[in-house]
N, C-alpha and C. Protein backbone atom coordinates (compact mmCIF):
# COMPACT_ATOMS: atom_id res chain seq x y z
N UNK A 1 -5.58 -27.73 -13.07
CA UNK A 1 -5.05 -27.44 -11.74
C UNK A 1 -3.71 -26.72 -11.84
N UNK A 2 -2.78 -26.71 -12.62
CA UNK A 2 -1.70 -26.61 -12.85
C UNK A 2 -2.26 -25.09 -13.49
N UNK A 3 -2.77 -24.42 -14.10
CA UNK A 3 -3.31 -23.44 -14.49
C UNK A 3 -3.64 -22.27 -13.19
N UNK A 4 -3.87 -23.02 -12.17
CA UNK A 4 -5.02 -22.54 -11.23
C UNK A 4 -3.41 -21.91 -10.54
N UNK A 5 -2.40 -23.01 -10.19
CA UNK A 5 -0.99 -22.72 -9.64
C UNK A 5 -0.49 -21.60 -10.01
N UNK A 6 -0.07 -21.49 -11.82
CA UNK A 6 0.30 -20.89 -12.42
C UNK A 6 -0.36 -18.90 -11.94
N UNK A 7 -1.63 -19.04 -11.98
CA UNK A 7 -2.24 -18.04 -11.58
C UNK A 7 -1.88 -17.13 -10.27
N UNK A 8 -2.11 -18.23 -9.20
CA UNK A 8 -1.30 -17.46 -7.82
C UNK A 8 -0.43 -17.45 -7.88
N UNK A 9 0.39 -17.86 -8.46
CA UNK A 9 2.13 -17.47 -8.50
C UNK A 9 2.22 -16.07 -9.35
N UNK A 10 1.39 -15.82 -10.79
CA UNK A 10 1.95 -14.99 -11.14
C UNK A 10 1.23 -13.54 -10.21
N UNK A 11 0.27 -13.80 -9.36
CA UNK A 11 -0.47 -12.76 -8.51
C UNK A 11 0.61 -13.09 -7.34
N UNK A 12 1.24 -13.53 -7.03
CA UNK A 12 1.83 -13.36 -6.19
C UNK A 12 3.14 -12.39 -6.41
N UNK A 13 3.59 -12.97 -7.73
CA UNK A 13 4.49 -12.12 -8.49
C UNK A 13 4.44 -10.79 -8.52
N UNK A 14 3.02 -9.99 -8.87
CA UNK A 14 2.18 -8.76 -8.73
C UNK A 14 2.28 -8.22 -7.97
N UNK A 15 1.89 -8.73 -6.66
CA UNK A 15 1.64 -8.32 -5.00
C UNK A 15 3.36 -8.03 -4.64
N UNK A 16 3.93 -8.85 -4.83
CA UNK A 16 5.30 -8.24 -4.53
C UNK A 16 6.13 -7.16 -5.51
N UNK A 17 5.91 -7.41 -6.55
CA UNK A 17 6.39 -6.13 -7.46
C UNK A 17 5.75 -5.13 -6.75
N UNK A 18 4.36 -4.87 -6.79
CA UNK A 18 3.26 -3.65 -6.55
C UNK A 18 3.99 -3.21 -5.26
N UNK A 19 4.30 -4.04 -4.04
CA UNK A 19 5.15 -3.53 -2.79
C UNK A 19 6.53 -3.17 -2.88
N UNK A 20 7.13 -3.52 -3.76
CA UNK A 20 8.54 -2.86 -4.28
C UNK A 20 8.75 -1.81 -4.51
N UNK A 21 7.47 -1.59 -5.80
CA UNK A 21 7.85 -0.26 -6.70
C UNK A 21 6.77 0.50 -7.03
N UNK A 22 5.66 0.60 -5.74
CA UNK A 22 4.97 0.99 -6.29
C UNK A 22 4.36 1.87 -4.69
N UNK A 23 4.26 3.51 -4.57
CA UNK A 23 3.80 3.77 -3.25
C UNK A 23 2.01 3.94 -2.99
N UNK A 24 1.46 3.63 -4.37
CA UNK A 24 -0.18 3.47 -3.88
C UNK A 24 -0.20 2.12 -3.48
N UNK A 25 0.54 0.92 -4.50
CA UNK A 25 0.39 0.12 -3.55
C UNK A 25 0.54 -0.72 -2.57
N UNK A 26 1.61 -0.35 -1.97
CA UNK A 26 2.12 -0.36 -0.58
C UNK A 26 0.53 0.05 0.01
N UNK A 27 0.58 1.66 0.05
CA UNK A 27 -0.61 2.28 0.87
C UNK A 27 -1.93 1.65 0.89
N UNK A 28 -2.60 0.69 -0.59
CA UNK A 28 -3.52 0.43 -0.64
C UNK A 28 -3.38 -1.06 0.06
N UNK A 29 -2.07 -1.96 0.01
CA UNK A 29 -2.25 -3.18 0.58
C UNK A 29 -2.23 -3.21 2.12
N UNK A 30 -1.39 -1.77 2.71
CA UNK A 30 -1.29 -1.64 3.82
C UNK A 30 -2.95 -1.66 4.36
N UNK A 31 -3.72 -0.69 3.59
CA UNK A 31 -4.95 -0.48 4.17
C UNK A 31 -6.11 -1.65 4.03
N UNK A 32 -5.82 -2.61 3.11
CA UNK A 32 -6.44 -3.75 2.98
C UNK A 32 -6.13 -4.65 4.18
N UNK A 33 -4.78 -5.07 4.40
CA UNK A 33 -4.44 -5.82 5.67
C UNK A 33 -4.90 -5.41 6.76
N UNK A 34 -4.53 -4.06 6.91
CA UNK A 34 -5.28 -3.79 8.35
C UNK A 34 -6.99 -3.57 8.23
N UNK A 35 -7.52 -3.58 7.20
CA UNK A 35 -8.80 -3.59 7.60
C UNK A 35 -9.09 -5.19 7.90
N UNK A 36 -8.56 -6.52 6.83
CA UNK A 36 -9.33 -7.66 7.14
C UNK A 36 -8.16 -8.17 8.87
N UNK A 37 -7.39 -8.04 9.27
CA UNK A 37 -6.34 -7.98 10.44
C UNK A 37 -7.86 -7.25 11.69
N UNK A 38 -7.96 -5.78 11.16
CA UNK A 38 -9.04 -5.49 12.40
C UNK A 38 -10.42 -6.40 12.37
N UNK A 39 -11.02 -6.49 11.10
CA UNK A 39 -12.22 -6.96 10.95
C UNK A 39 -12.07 -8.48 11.57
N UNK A 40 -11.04 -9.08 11.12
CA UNK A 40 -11.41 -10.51 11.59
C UNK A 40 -11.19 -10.61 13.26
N UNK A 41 -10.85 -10.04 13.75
CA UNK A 41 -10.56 -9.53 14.92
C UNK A 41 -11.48 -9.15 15.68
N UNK A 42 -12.53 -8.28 15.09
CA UNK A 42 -13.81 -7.64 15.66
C UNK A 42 -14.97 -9.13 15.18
N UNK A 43 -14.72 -9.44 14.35
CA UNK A 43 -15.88 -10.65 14.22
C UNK A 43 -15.33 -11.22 15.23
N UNK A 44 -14.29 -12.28 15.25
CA UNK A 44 -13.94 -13.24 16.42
C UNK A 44 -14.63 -12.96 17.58
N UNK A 45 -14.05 -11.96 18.15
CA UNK A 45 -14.41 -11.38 19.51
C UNK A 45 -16.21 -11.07 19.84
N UNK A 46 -16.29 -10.44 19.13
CA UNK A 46 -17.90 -9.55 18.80
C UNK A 46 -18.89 -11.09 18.78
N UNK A 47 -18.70 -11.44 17.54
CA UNK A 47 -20.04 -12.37 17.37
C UNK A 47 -19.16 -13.89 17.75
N UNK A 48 -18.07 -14.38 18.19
CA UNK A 48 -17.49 -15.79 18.53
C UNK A 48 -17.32 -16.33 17.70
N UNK A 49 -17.14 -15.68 16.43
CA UNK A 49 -16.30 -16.73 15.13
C UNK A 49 -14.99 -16.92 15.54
N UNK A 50 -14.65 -18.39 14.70
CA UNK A 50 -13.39 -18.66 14.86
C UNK A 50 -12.55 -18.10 13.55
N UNK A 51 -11.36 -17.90 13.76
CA UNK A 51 -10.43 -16.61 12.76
C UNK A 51 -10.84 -16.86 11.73
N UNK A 52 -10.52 -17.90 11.26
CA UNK A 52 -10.79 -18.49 10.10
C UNK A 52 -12.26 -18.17 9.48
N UNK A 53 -13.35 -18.32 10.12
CA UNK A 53 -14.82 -17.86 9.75
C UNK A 53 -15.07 -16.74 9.51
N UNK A 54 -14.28 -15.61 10.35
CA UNK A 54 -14.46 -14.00 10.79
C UNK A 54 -13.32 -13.62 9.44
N UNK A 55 -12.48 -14.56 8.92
CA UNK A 55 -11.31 -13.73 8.02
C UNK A 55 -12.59 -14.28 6.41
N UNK A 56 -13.29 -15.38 6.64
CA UNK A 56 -13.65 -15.81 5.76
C UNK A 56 -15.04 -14.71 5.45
N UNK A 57 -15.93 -14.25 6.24
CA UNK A 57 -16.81 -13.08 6.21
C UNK A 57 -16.21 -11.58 5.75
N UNK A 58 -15.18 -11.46 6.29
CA UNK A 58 -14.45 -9.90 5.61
C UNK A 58 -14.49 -10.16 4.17
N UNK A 59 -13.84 -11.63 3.82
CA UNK A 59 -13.49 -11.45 2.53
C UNK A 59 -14.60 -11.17 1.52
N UNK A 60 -15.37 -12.05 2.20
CA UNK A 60 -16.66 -12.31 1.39
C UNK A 60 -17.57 -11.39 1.43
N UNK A 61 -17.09 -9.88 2.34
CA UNK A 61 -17.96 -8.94 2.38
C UNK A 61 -17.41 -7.67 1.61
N UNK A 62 -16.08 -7.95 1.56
CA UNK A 62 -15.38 -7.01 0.93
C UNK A 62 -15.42 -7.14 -0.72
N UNK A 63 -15.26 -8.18 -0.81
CA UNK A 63 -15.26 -8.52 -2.40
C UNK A 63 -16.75 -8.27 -3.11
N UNK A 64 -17.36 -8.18 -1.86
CA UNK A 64 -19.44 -8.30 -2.47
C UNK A 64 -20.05 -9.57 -2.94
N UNK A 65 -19.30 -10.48 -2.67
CA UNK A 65 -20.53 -11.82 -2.70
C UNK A 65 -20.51 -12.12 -1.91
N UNK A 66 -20.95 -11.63 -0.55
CA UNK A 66 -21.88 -12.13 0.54
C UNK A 66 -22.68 -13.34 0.24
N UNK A 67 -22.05 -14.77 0.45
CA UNK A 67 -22.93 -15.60 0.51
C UNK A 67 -24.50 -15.57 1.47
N UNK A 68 -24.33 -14.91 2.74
CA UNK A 68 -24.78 -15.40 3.60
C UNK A 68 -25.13 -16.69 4.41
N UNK A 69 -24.42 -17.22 4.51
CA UNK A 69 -23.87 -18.30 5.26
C UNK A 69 -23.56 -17.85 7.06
N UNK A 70 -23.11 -16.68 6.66
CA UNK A 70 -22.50 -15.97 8.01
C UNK A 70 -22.91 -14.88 8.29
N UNK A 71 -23.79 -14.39 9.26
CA UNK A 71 -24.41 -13.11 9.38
C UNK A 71 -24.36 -12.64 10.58
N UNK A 72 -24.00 -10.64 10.62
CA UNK A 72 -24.09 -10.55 11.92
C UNK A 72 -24.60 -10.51 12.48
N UNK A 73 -25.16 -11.06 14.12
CA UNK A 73 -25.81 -10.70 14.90
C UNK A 73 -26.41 -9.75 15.84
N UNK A 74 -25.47 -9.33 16.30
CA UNK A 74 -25.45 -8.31 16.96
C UNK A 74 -25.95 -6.88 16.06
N UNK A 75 -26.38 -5.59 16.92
CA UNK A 75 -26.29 -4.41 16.57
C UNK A 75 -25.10 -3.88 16.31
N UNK A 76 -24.29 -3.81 16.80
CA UNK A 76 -22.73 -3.27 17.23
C UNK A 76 -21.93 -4.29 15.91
N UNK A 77 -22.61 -5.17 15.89
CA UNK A 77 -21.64 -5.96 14.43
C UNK A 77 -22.15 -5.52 12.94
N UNK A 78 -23.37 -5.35 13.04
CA UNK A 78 -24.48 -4.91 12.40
C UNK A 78 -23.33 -3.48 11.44
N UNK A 79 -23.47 -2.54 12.50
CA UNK A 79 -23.31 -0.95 12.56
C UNK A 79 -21.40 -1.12 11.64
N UNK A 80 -20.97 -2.21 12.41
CA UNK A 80 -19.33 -2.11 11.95
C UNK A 80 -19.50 -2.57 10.41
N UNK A 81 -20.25 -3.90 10.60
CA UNK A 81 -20.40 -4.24 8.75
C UNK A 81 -20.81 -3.35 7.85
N UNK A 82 -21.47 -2.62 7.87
CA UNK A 82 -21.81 -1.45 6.82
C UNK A 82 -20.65 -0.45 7.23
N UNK A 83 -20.06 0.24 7.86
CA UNK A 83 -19.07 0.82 8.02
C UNK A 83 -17.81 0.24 6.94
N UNK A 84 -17.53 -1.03 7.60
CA UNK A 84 -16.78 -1.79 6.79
C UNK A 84 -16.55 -1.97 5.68
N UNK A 85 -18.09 -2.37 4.72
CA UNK A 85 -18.28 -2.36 3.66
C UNK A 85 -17.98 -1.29 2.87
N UNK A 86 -18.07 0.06 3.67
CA UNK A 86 -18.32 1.28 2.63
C UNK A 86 -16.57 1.45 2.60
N UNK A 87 -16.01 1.16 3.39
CA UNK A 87 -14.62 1.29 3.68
C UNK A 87 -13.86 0.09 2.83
N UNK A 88 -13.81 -0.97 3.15
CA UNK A 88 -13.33 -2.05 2.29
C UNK A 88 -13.55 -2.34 1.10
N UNK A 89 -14.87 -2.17 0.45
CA UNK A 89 -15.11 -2.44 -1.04
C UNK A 89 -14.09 -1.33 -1.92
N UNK A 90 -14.13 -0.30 -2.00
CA UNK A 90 -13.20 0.80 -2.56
C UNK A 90 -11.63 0.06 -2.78
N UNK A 91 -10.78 0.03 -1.39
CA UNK A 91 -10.00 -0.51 -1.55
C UNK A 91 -9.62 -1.91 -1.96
N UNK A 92 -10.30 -2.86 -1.94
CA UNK A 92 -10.32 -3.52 -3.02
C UNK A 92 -10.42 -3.68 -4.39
N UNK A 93 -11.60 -2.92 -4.86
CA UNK A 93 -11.59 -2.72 -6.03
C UNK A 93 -10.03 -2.08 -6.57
N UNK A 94 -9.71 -0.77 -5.94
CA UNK A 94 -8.27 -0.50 -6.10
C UNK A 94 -7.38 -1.46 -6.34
N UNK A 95 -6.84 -2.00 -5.48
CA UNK A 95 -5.91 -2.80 -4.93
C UNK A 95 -6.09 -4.16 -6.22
N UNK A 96 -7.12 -4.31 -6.48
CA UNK A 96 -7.38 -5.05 -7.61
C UNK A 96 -7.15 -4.70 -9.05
N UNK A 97 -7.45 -3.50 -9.49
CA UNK A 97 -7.04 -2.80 -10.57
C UNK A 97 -5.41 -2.32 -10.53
N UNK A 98 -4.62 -2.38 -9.28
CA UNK A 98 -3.41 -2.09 -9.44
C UNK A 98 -2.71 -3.09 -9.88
N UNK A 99 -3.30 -4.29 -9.34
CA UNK A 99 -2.24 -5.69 -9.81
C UNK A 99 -2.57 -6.16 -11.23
N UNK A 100 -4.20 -5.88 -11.90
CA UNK A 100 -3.90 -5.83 -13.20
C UNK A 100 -3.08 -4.91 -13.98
N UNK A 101 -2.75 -3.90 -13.79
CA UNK A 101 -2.26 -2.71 -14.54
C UNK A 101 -0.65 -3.40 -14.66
N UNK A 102 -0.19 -3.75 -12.88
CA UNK A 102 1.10 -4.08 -12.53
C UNK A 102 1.03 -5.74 -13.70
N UNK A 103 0.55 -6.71 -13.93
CA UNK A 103 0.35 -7.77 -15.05
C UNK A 103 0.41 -7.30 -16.05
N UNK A 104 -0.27 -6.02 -16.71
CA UNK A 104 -0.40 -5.59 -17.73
C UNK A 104 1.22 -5.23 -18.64
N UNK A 105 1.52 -3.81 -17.62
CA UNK A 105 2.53 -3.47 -18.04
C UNK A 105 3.67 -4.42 -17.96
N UNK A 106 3.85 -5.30 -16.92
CA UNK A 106 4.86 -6.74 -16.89
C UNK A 106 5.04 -6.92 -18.76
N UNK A 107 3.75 -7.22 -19.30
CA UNK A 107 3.65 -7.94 -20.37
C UNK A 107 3.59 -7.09 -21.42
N UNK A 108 3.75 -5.66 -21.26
CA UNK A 108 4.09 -4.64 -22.19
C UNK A 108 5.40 -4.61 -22.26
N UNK A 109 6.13 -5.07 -21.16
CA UNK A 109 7.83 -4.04 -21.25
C UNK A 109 8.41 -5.35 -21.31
N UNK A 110 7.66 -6.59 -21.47
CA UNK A 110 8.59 -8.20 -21.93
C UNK A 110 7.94 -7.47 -24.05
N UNK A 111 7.19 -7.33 -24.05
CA UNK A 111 6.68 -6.82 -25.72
C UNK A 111 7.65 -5.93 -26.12
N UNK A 112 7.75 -4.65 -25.70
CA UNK A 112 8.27 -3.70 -26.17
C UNK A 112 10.42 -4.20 -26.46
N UNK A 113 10.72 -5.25 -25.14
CA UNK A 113 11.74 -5.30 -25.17
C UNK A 113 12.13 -6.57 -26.21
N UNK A 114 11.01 -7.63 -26.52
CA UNK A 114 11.50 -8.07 -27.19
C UNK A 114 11.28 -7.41 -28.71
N UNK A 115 10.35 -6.20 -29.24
CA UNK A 115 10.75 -5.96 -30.18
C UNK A 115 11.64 -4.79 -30.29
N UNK A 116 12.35 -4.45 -29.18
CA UNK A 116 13.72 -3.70 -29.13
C UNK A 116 14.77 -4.46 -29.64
N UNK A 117 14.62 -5.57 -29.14
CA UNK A 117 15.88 -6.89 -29.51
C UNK A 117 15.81 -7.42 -30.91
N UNK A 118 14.33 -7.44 -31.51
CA UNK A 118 14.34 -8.43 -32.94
C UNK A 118 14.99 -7.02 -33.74
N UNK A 119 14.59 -5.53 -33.37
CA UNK A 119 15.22 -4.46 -34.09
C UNK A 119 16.41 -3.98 -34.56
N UNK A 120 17.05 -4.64 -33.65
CA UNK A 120 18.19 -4.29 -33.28
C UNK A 120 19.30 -5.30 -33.79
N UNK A 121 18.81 -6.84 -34.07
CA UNK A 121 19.73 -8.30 -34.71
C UNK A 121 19.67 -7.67 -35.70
């Protein structure tokens, strides 16, 4: 459990570096928020999920494991979910490969600097 902590903290760590110093991903988190912000928004309203259900379907549609547990009904919800999908999966995948890169290099430039330092005693 303490592992599991460790994890969102250091992704949290990520997500805020990546918004600091970084202008794709600003742009890419910007466009992630406002898609699951509209989407859960259009579920609520559209098919009568409660936020929580409608934020819990974006995610789960964006990421691609669609449990199905939650499906749309409607035509008009129908038409937005594939819209959605073709729109949201991309930026995720992005937005996902930026915060490894942003972990990556973290743990390159703690490497490189500590063997700047053992070089240098």
């Amino acid at each position: 459990m303490i592992t599991f902590f460790m994890n969102i903290l250091k992704l949290l760590q990520a997500i805020v570096s990546g918004i600091k110093n970084d202008q794709d991903f600003r742009i890419l988190f910007f466009l992630l928020t406002s898609l699951l912000v509209g989407s859960t928004l259009f579920y609520s309203q559209i098919e009568g999920w409660s936020k929580i259900d409608a934020l819990y379907f974006s995610v789960m549609t964006m990421s691609t494991i669609g449990y199905g547990d939650l499906v749309p009904t409607t035509d008009i919800s129908k038409i937005f979910t594939i819209i959605f999908t073709f729109l949201s999966v991309g930026i995720f995948v992005s937005i996902n490969t930026k915060i490894v890169l942003i972990t990556l290099n973290k743990k390159k430039k703690k490497l490189l600097d500590h063997k700047t330092k053992k070089e240098h005693e």
